[in-house]
C-alpha atoms as a PDB file:
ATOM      1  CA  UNK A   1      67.429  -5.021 127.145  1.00  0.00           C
ATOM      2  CA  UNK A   2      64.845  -6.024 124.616  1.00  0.00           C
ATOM      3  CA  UNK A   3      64.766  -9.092 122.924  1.00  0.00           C
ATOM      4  CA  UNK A   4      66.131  -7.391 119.599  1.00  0.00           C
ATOM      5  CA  UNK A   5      69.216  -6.378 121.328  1.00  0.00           C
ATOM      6  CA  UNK A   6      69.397  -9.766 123.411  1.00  0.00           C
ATOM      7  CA  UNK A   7      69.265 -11.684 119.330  1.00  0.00           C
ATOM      8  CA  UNK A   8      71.957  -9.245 118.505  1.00  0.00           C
ATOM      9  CA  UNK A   9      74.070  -9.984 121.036  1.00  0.00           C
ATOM     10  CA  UNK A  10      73.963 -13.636 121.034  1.00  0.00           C
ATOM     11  CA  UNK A  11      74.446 -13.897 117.113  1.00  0.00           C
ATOM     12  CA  UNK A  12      77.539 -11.363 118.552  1.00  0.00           C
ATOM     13  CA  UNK A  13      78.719 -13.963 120.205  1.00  0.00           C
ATOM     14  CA  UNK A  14      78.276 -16.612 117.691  1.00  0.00           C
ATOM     15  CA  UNK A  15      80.177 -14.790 114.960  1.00  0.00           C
ATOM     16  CA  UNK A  16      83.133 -14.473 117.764  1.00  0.00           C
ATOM     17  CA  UNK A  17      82.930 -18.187 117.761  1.00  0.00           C
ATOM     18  CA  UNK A  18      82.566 -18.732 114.604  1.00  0.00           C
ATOM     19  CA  UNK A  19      85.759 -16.891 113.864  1.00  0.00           C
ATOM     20  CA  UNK A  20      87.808 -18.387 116.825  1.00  0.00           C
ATOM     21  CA  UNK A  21      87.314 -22.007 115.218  1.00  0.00           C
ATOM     22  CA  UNK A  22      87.793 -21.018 111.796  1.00  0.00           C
ATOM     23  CA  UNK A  23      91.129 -19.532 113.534  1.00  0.00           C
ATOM     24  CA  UNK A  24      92.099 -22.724 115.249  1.00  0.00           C
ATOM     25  CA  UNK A  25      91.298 -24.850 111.630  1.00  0.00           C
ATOM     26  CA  UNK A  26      93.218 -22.507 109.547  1.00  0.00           C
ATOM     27  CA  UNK A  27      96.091 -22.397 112.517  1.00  0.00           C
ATOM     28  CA  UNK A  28      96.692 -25.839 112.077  1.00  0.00           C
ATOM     29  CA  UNK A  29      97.015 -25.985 108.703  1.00  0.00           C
ATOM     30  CA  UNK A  30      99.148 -22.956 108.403  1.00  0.00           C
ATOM     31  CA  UNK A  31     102.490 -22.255 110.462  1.00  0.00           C
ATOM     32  CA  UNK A  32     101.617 -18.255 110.649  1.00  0.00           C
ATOM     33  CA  UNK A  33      99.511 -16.756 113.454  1.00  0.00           C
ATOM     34  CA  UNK A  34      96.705 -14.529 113.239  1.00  0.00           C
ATOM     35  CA  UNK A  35      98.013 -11.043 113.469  1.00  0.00           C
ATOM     36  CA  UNK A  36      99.044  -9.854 116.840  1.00  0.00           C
ATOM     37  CA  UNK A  37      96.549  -6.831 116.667  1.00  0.00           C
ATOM     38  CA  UNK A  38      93.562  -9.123 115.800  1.00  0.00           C
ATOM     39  CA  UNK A  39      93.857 -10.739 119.195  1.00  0.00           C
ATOM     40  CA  UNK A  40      93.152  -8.148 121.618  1.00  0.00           C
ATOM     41  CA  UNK A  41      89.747  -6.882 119.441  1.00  0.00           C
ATOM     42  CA  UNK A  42      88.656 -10.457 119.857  1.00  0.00           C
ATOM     43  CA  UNK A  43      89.540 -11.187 123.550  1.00  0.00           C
ATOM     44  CA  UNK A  44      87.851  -7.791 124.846  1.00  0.00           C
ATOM     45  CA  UNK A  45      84.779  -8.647 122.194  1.00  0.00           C
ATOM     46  CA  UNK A  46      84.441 -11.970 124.029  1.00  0.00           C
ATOM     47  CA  UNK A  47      84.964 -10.816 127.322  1.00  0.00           C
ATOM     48  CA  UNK A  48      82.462  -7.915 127.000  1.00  0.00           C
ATOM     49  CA  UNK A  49      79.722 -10.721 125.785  1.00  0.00           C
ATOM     50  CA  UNK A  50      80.600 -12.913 128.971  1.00  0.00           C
ATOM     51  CA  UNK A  51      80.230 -10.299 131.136  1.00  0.00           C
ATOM     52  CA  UNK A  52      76.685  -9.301 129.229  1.00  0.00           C
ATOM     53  CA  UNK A  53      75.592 -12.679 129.650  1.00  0.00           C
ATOM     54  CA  UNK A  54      77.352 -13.607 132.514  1.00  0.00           C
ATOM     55  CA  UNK A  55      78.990 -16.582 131.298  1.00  0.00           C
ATOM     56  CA  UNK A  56      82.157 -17.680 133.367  1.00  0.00           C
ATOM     57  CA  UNK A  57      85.315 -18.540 131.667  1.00  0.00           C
ATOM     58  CA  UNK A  58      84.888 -22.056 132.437  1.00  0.00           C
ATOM     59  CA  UNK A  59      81.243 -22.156 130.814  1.00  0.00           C
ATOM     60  CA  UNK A  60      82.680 -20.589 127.604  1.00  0.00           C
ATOM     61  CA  UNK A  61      85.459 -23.353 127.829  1.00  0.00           C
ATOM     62  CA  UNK A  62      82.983 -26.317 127.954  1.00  0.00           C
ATOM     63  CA  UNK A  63      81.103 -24.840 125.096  1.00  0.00           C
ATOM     64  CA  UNK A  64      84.119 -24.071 122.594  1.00  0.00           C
ATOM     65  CA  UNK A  65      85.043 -27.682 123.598  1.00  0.00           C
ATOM     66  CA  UNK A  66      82.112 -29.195 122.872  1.00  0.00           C
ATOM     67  CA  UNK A  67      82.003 -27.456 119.531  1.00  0.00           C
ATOM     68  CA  UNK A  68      85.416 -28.395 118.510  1.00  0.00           C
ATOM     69  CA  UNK A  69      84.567 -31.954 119.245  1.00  0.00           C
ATOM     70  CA  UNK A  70      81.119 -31.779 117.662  1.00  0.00           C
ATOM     71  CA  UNK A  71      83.351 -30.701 114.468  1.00  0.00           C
ATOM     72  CA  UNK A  72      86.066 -33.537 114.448  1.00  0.00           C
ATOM     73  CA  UNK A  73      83.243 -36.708 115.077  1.00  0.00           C
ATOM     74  CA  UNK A  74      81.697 -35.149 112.142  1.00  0.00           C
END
């Protein structure tokens, strides 16, 4: 994989992050859930990336925590 496809990827990922915590904000200001069928494209988006990258569940845990936090002590 060349580093053009390696930049894609990771601003892949970003945008899937970027879109989880824009979920969780909006979630808990609204009583509706995201669509049922919007879930599944996510989860196998995100779990394709981990796999690419090979980033474990946990690792992707301590990061989306760390981000969440980063945006509440701002």
């Amino acid at each position: 994989m060349n580093e053009r496809d390696k930049l894609r990827k990771f601003r892949e990922l970003d945008d899937a992050f970027a879109q989880a915590l824009r979920e969780l904000d909006g979630g808990s200001r609204q009583v509706s859930a995201p669509a049922v069928d919007e879930r599944p494209r996510f989860e196998d988006r995100l779990h394709a990336l981990m796999s690419e990258y090979a980033l474990s569940q946990q690792c992707v845990l301590d990061m989306l925590t760390t981000l969440i936090r980063l945006k509440y002590l701002s």
